[in-house]
N, C-alpha and C. Protein backbone atom coordinates (compact mmCIF):
# COMPACT_ATOMS: atom_id res chain seq x y z
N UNK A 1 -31.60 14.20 -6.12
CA UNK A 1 -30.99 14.80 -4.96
C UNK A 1 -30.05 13.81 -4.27
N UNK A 2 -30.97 12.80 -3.84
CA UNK A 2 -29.66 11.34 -3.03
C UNK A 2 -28.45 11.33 -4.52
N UNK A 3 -28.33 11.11 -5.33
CA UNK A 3 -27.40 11.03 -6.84
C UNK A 3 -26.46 11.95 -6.23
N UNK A 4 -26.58 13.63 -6.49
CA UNK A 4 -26.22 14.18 -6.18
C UNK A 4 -25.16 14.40 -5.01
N UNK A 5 -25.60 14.25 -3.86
CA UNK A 5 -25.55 14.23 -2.21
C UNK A 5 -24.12 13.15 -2.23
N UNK A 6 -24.80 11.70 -3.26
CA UNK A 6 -23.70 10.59 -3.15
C UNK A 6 -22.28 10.72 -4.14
N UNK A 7 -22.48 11.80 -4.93
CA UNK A 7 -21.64 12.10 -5.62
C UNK A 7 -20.03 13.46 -4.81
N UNK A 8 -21.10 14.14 -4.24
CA UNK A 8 -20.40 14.77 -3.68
C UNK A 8 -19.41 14.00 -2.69
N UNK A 9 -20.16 13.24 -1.88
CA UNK A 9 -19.49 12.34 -0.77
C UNK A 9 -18.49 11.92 -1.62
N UNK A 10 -19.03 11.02 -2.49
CA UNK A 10 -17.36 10.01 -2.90
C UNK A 10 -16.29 11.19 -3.23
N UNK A 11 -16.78 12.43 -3.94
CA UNK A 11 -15.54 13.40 -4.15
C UNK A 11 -14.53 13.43 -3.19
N UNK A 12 -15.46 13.91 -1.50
CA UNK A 12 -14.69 13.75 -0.51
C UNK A 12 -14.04 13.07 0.23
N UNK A 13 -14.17 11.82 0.06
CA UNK A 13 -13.64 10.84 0.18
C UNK A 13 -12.56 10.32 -0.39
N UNK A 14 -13.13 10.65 -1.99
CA UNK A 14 -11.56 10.46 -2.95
C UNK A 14 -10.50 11.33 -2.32
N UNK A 15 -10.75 12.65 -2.37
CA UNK A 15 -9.64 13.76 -2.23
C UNK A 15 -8.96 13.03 -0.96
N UNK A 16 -9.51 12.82 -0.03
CA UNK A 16 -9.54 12.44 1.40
C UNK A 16 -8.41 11.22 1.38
N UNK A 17 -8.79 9.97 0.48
CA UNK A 17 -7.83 9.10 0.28
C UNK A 17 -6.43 9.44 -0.40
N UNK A 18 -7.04 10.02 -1.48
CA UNK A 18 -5.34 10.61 -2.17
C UNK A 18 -4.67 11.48 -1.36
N UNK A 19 -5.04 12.70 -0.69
CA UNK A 19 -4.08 12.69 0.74
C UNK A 19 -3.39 11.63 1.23
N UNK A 20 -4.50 10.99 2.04
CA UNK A 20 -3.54 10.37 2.20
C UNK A 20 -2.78 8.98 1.70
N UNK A 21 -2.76 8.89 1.01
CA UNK A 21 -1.58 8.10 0.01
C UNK A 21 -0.30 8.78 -0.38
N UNK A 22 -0.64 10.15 -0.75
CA UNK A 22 0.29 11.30 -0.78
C UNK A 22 1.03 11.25 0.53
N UNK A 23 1.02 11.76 1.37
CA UNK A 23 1.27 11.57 3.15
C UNK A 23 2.16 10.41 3.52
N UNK A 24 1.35 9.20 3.67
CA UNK A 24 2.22 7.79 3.42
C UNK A 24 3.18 7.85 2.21
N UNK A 25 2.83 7.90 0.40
CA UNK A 25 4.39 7.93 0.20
C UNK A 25 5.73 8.95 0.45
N UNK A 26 5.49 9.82 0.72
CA UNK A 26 6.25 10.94 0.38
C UNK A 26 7.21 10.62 2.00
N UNK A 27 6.43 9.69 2.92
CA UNK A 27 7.10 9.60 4.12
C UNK A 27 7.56 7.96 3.53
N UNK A 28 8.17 7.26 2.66
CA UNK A 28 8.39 6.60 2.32
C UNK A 28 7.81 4.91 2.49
N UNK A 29 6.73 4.83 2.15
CA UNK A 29 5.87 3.84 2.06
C UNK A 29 5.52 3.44 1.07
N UNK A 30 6.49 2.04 1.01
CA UNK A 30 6.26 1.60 -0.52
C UNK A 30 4.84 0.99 -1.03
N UNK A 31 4.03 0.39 -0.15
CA UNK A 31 2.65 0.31 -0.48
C UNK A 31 1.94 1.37 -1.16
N UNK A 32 2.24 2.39 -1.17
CA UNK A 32 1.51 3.43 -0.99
C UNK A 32 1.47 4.29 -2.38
N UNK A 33 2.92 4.13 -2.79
CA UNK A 33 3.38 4.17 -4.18
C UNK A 33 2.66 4.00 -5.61
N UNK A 34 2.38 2.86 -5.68
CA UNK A 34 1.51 2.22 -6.75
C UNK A 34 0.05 2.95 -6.28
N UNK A 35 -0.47 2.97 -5.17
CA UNK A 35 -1.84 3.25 -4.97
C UNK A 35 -1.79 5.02 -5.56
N UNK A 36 -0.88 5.68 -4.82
CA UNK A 36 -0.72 7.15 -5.55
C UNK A 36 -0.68 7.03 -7.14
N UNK A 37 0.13 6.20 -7.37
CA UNK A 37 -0.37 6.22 -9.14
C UNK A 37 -1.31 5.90 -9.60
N UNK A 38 -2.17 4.81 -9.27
CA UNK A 38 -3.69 4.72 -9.33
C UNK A 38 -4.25 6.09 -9.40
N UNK A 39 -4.14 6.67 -8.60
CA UNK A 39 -5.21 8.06 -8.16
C UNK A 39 -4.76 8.87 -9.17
N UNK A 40 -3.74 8.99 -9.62
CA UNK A 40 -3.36 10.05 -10.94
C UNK A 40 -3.72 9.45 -12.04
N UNK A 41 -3.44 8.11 -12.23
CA UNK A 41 -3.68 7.42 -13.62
C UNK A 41 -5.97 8.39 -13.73
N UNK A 42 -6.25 7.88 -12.43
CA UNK A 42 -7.71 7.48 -12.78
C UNK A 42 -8.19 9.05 -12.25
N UNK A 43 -7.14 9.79 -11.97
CA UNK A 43 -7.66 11.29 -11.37
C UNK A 43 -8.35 11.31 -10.45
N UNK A 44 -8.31 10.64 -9.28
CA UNK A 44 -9.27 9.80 -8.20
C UNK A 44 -8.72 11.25 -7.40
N UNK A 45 -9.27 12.14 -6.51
CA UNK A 45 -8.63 12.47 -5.69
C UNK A 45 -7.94 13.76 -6.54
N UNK A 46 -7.45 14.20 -7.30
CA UNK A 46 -6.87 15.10 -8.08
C UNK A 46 -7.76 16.09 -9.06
N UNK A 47 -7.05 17.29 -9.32
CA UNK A 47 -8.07 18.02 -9.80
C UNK A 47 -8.20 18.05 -11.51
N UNK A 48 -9.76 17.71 -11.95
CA UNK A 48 -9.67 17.33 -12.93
C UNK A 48 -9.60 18.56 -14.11
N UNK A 49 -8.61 18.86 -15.16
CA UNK A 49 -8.30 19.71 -15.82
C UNK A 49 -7.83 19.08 -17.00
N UNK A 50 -8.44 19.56 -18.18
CA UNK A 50 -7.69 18.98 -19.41
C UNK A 50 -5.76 19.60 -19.24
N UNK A 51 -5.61 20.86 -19.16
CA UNK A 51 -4.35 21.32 -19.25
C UNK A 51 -3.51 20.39 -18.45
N UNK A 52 -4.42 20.13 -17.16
CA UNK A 52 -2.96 19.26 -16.00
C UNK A 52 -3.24 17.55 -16.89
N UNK A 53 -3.73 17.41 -17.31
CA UNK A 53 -3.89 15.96 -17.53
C UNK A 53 -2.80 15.20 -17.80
N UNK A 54 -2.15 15.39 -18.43
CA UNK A 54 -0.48 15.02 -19.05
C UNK A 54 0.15 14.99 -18.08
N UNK A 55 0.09 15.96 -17.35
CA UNK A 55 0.86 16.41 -15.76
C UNK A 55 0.11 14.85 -14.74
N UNK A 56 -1.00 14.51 -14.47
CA UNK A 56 -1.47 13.56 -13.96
C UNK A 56 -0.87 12.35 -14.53
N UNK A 57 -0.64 12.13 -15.80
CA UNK A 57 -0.28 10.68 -15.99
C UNK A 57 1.29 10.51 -16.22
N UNK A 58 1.85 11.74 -16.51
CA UNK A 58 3.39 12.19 -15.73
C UNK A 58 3.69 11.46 -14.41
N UNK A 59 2.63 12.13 -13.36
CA UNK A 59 3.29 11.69 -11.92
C UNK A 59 2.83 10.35 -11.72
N UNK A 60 1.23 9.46 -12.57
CA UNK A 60 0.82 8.43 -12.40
C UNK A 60 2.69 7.66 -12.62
N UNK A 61 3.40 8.15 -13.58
CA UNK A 61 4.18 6.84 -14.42
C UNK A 61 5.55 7.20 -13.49
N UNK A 62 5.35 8.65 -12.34
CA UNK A 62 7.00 8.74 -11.49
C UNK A 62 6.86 7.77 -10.42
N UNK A 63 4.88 7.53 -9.92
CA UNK A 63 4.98 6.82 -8.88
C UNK A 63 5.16 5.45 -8.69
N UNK A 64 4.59 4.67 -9.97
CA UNK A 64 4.51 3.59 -10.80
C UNK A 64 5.75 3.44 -10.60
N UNK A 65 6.85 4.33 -11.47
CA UNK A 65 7.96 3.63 -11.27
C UNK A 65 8.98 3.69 -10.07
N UNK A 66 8.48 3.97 -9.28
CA UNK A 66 9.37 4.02 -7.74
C UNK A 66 8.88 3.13 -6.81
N UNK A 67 7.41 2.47 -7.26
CA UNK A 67 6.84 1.69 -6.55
C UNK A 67 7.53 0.43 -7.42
N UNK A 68 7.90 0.12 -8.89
CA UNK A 68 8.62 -1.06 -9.44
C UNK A 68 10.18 -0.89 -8.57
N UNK A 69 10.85 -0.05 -7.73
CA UNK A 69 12.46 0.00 -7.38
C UNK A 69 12.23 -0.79 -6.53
């Protein structure tokens, strides 16, 4: 049950962070950049689907590279 309970939490938390990283870059924060690609590379925060998966490491490698400009 605690397993459980602690699993759920970090879900919400993840989602919770990739917001906002999403939020911060999109308002142009270059810190924020690389960390949004983290969360797609590792699906932290994003919804996990074999079909979107490609689509996840797509946007991992748009944010990656705007965080290298």
């Amino acid at each position: 049950m605690l397993a459980q309970l602690y699993s759920f939490d970090r879900k919400i938390f993840e989602k919770q962070k990739f917001q906002k990283y999403l939020k911060s870059a999109k308002e142009g924060n270059a810190k924020t950049h690389n960390k949004l690609g983290k969360c797609y590379q590792d699906e932290l925060g994003v919804t996990k689907d074999e079909e979107k998966h490609f689509n996840d490491e797509e946007k991992a490698f748009q944010w990656y590279s705007i965080s290298a400009e």
